[in-house]
C-alpha atoms as a PDB file:
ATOM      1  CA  UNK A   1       0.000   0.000   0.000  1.00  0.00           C
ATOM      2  CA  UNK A   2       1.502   3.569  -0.732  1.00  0.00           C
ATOM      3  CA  UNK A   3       0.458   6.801   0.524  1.00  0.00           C
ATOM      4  CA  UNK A   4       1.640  10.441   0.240  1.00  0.00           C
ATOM      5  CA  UNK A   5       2.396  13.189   1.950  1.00  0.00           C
ATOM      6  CA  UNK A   6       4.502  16.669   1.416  1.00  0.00           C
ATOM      7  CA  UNK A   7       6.538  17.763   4.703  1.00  0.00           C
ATOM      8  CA  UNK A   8       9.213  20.277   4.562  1.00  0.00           C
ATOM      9  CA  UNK A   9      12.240  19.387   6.855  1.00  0.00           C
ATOM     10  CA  UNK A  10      15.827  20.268   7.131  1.00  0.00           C
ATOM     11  CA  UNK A  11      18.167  17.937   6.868  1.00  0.00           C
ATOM     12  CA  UNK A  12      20.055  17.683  10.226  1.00  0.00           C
ATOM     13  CA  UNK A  13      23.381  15.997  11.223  1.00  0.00           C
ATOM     14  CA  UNK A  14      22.541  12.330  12.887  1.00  0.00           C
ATOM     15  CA  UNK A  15      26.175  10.926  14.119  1.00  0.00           C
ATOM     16  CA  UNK A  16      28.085  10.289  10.761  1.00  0.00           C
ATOM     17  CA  UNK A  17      25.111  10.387   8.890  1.00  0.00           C
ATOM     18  CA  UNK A  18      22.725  12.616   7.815  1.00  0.00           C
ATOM     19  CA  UNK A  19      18.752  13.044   8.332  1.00  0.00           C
ATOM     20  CA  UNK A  20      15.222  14.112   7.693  1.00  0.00           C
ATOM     21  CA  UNK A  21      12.985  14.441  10.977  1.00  0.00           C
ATOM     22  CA  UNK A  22       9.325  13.941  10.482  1.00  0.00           C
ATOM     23  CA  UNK A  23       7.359  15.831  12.983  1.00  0.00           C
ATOM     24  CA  UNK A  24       5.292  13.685  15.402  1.00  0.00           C
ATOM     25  CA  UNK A  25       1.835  14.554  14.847  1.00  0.00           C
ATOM     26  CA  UNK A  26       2.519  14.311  10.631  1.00  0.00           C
ATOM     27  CA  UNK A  27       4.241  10.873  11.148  1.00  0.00           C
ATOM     28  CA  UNK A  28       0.704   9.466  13.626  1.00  0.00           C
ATOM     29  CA  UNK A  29      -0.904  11.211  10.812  1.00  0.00           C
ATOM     30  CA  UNK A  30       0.522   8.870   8.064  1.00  0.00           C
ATOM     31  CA  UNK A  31       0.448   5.954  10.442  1.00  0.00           C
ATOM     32  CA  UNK A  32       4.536   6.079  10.844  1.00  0.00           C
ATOM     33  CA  UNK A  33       6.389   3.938  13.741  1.00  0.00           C
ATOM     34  CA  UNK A  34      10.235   3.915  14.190  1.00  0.00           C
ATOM     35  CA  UNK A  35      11.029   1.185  11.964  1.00  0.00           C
ATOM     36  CA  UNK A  36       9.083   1.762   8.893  1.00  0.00           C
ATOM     37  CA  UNK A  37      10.777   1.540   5.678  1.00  0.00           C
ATOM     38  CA  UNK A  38       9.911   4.875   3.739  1.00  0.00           C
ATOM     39  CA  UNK A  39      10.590   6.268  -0.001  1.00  0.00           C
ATOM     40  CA  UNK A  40      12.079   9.802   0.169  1.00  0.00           C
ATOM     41  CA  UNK A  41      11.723  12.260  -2.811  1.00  0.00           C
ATOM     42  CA  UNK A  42      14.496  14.932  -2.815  1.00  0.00           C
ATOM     43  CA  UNK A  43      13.785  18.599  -3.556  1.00  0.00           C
ATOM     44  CA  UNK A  44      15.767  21.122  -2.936  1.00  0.00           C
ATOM     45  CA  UNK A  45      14.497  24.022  -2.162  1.00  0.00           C
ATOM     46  CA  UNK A  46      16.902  27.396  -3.089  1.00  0.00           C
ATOM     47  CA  UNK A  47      17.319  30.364  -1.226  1.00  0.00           C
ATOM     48  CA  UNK A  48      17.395  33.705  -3.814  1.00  0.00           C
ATOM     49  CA  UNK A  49      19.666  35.066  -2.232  1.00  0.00           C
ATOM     50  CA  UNK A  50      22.447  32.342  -3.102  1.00  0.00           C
ATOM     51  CA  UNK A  51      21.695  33.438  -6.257  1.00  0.00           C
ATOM     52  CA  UNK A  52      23.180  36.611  -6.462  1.00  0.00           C
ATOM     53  CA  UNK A  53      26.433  37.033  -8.773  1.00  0.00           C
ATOM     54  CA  UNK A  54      25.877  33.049  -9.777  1.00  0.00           C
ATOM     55  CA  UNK A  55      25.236  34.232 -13.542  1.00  0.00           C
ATOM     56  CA  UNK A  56      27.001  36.393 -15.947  1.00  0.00           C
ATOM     57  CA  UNK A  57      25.423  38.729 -18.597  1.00  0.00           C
ATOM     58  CA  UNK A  58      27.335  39.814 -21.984  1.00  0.00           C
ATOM     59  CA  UNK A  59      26.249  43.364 -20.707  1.00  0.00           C
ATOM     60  CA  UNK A  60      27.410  45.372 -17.354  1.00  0.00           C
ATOM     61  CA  UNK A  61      24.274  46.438 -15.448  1.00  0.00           C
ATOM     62  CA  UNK A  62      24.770  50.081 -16.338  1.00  0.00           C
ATOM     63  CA  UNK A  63      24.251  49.130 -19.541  1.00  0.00           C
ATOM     64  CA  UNK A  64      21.535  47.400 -18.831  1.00  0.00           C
ATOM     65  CA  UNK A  65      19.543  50.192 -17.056  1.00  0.00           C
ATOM     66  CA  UNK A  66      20.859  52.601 -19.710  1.00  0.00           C
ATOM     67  CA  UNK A  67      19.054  50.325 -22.363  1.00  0.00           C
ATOM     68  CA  UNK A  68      15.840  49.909 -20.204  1.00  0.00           C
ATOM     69  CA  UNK A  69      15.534  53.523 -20.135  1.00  0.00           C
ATOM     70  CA  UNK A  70      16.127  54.242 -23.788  1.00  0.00           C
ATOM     71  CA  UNK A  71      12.454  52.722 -24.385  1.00  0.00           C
ATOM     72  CA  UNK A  72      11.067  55.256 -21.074  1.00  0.00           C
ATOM     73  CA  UNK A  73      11.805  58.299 -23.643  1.00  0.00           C
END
């Protein structure tokens, strides 16, 4: 039998290893019990702000805004 469900967690230092904790009330939700095997979908969710100066543009930003404000005239 499979069911679903959509938590977010962080993923937390467990010894060596590391972990996802599932909240106690969502895991009595599901039915969960220490023990259970479980399938885990990765996503990774990304902060904007690691973002910044990741990508390079063939223009500086001045040149940018000076473009943008050629149409404003």
């Amino acid at each position: 039998m499979t069911y679903n469900m959509k938590v977010r967690a962080k993923v937390r230092r467990i010894g060596n290893s590391l972990g996802v904790i599932i909240q106690a009330e969502e895991a009595k939700r599901q039915g969960l019990s220490e023990g259970d095997e479980v399938i885990l979908e990765v996503e990774r969710s990304v902060n904007p702000k690691d973002l910044f100066g990741k990508f390079r543009f063939s223009k500086t930003t001045q040149e940018l805004k000076d473009e943008a404000r050629e149409g404003w005239g």
